[in-house]
C-alpha atoms as a PDB file:
ATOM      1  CA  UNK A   1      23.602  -7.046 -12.105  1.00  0.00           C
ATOM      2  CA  UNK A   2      21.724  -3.875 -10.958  1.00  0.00           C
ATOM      3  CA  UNK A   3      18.958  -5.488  -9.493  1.00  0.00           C
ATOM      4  CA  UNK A   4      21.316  -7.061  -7.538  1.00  0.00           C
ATOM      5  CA  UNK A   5      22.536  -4.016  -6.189  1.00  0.00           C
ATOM      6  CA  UNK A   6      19.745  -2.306  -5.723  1.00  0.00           C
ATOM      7  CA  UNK A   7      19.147  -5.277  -3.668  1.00  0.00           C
ATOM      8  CA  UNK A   8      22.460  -5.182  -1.414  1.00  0.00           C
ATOM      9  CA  UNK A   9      21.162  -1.668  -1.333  1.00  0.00           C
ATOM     10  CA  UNK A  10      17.908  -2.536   0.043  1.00  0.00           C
ATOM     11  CA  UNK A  11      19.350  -5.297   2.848  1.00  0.00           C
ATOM     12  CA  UNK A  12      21.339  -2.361   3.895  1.00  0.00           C
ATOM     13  CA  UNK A  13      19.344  -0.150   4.455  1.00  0.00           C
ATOM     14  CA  UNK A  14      16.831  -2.664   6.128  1.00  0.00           C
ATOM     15  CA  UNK A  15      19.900  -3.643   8.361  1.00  0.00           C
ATOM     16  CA  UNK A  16      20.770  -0.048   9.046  1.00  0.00           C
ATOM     17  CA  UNK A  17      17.010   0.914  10.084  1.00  0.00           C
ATOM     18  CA  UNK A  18      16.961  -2.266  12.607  1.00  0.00           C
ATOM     19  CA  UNK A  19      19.541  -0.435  14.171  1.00  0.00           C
ATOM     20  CA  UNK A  20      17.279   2.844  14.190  1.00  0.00           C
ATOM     21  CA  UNK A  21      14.265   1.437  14.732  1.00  0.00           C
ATOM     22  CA  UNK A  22      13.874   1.549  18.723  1.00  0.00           C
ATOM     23  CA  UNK A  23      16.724   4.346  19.027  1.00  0.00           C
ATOM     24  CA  UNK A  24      14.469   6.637  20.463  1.00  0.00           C
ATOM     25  CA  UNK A  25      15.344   4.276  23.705  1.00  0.00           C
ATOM     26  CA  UNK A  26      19.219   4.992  23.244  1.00  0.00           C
ATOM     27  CA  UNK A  27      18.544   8.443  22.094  1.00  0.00           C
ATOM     28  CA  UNK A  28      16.967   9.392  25.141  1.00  0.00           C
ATOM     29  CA  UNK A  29      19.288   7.881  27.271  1.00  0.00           C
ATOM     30  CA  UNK A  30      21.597   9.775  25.670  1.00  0.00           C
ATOM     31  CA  UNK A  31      20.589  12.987  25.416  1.00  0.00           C
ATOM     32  CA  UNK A  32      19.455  13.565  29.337  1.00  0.00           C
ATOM     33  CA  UNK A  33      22.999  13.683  30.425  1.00  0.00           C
ATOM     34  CA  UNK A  34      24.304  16.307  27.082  1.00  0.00           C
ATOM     35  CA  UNK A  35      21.455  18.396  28.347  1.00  0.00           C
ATOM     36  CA  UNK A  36      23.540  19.318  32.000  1.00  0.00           C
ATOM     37  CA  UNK A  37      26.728  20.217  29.126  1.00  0.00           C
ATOM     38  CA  UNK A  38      24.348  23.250  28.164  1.00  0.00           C
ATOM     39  CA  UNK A  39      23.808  26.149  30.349  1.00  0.00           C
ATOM     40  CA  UNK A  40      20.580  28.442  31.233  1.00  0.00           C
ATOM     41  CA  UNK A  41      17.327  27.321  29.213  1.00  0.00           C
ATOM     42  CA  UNK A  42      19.185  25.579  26.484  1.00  0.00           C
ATOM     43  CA  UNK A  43      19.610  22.272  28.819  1.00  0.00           C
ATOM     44  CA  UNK A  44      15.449  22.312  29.923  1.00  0.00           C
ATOM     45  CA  UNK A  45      14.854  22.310  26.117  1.00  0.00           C
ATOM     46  CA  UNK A  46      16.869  19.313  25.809  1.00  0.00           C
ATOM     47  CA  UNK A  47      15.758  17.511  28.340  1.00  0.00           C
ATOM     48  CA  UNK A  48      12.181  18.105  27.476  1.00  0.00           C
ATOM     49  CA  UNK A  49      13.226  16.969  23.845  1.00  0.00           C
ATOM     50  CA  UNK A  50      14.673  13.582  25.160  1.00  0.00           C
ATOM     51  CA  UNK A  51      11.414  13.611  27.272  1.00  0.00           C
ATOM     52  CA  UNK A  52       9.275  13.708  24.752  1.00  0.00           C
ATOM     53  CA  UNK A  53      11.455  10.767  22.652  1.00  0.00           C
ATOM     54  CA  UNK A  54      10.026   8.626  25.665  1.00  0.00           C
ATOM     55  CA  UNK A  55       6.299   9.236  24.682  1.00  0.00           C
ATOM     56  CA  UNK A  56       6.312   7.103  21.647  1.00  0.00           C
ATOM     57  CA  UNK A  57       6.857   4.065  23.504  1.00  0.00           C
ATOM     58  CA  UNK A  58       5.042   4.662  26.440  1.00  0.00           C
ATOM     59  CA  UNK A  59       1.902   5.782  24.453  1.00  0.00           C
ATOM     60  CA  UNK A  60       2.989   2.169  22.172  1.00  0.00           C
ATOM     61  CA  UNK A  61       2.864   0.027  25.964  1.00  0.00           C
ATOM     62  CA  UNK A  62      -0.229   1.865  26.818  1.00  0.00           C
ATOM     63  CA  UNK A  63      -2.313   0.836  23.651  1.00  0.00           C
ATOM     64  CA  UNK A  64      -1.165  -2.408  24.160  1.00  0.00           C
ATOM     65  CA  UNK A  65      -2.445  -2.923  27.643  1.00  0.00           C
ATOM     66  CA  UNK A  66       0.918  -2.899  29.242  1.00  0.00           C
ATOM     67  CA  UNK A  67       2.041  -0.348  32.446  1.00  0.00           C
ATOM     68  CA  UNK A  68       3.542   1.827  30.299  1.00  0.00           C
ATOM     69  CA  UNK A  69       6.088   3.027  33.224  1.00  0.00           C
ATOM     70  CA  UNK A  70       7.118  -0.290  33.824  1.00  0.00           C
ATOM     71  CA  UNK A  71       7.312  -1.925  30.355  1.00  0.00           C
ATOM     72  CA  UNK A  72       9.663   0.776  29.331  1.00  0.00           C
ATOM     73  CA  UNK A  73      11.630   0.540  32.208  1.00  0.00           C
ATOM     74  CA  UNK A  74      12.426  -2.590  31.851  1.00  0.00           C
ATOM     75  CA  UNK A  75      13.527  -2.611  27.920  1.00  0.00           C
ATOM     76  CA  UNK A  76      15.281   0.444  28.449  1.00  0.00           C
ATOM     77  CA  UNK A  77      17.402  -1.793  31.190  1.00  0.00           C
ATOM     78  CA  UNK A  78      17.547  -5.042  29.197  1.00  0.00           C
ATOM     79  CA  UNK A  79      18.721  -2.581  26.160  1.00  0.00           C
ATOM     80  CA  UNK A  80      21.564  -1.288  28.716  1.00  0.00           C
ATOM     81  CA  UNK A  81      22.565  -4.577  29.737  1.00  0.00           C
ATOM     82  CA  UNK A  82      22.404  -6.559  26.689  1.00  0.00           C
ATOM     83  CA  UNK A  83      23.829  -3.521  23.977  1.00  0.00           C
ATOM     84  CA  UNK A  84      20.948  -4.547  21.908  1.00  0.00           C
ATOM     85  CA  UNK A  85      19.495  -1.646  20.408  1.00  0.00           C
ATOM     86  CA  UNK A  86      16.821  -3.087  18.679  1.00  0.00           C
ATOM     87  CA  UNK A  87      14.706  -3.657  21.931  1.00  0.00           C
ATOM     88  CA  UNK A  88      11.209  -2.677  21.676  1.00  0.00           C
ATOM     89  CA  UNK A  89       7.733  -2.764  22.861  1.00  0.00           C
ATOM     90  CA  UNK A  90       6.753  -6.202  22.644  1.00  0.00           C
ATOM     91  CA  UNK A  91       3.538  -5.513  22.168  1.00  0.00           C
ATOM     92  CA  UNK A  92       2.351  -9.007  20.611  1.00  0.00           C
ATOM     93  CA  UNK A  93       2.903 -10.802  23.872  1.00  0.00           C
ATOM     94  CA  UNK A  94       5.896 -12.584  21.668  1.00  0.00           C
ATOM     95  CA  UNK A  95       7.582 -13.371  24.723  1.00  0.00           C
ATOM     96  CA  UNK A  96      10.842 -11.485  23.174  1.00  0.00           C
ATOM     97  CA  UNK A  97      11.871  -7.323  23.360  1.00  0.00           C
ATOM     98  CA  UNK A  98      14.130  -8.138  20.400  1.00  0.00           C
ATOM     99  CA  UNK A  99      12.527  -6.660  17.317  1.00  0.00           C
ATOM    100  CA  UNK A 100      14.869  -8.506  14.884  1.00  0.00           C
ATOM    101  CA  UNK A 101      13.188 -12.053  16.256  1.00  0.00           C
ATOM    102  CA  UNK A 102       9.397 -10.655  15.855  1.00  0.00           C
ATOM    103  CA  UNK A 103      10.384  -9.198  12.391  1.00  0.00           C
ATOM    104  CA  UNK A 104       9.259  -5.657  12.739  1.00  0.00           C
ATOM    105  CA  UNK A 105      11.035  -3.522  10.670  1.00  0.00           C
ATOM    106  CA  UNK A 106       9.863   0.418   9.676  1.00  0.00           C
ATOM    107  CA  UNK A 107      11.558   1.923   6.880  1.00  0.00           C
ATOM    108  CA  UNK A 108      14.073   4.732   7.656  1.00  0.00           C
ATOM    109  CA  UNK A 109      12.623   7.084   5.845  1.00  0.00           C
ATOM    110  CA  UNK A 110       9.266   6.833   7.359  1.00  0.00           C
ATOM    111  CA  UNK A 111      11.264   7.735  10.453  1.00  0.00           C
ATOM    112  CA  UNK A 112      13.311  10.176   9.229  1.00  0.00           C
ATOM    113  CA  UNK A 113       9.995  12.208   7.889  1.00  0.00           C
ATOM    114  CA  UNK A 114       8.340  11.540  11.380  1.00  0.00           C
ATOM    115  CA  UNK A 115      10.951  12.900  13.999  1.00  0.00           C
ATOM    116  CA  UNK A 116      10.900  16.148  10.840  1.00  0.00           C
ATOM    117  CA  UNK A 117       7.643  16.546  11.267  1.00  0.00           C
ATOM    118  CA  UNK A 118       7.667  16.098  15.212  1.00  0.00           C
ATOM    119  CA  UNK A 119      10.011  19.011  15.303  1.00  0.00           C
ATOM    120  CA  UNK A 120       8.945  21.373  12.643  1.00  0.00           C
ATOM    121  CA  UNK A 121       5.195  21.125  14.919  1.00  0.00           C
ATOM    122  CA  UNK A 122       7.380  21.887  17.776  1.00  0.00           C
ATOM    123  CA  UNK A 123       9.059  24.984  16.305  1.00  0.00           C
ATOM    124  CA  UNK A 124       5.250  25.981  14.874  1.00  0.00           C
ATOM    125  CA  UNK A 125       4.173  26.023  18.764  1.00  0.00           C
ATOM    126  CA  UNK A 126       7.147  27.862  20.229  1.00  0.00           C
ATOM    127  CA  UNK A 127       6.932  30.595  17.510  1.00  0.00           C
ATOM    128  CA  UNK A 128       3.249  30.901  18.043  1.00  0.00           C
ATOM    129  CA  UNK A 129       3.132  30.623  22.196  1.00  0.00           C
ATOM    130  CA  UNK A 130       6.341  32.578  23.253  1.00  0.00           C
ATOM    131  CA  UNK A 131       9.904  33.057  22.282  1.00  0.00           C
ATOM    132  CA  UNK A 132      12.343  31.983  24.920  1.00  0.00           C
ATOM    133  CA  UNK A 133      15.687  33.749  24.833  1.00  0.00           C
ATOM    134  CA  UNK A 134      18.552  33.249  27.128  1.00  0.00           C
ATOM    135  CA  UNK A 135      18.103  37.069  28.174  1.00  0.00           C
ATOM    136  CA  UNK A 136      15.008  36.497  30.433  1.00  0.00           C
ATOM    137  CA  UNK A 137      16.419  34.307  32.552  1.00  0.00           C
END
């Protein structure tokens, strides 16, 4: 009986993270517009933050010998049009965006401890290079 629901548990979460997994596409699209919400230097920090969510996939289309400008063009349209939010990189030359059909899952942990790290190296870099205040501006 517990294994059992450790594995409903696991499907979950594997369900849940397919969802996650190529939210940095929605995320981005997202946060672009909340950054105009935010006056002074507050709304440049957040739209270099959802600039910076774009570099993972564009670095990902890059590697994989796709125009990076392009490729994510496109999937961040298809993702519009079709609601689909697990659109990726199709980096396999599948023939598909849809990450659910090529299988590629990434645990949502792992993703959880990389955006944490992303941003505590981020903090680390404005401490050390210059504090920013609303004040100066």
């Amino acid at each position: 009986m517990m294994l059992y629901a450790l594995l409903e548990i696991l499907f979950a979460t594997i369900q849940l993270y397919m969802v996650v997994v190529q939210q940095r596409f929605l995320a981005q699209l997202l946060w672009k517009p909340a950054a105009g919400k935010h006056p002074g230097v507050e709304q440049y920090a957040i739209r270099a933050f959802a600039d910076a969510l774009d570099s993972v996939p564009m670095a990902l289309a890059e590697n994989s010998g796709l125009q990076p400008i392009e490729t994510l063009s496109a999937v961040k349209a298809q993702q519009i049009k079709e609601n689909n939010p697990c659109c990726g990189i199709d980096c396999n030359d599948v023939g598909t965006n849809d990450m659910r059909e090529q299988n590629v899952f990434e645990t949502l942990i792992g993703k959880q401890q990389q955006l944490l790290l992303a941003t505590q190296v981020v903090k680390m870099i404005l401490k050390i290079d210059d504090v920013i205040t609303p004040s100066e501006y």
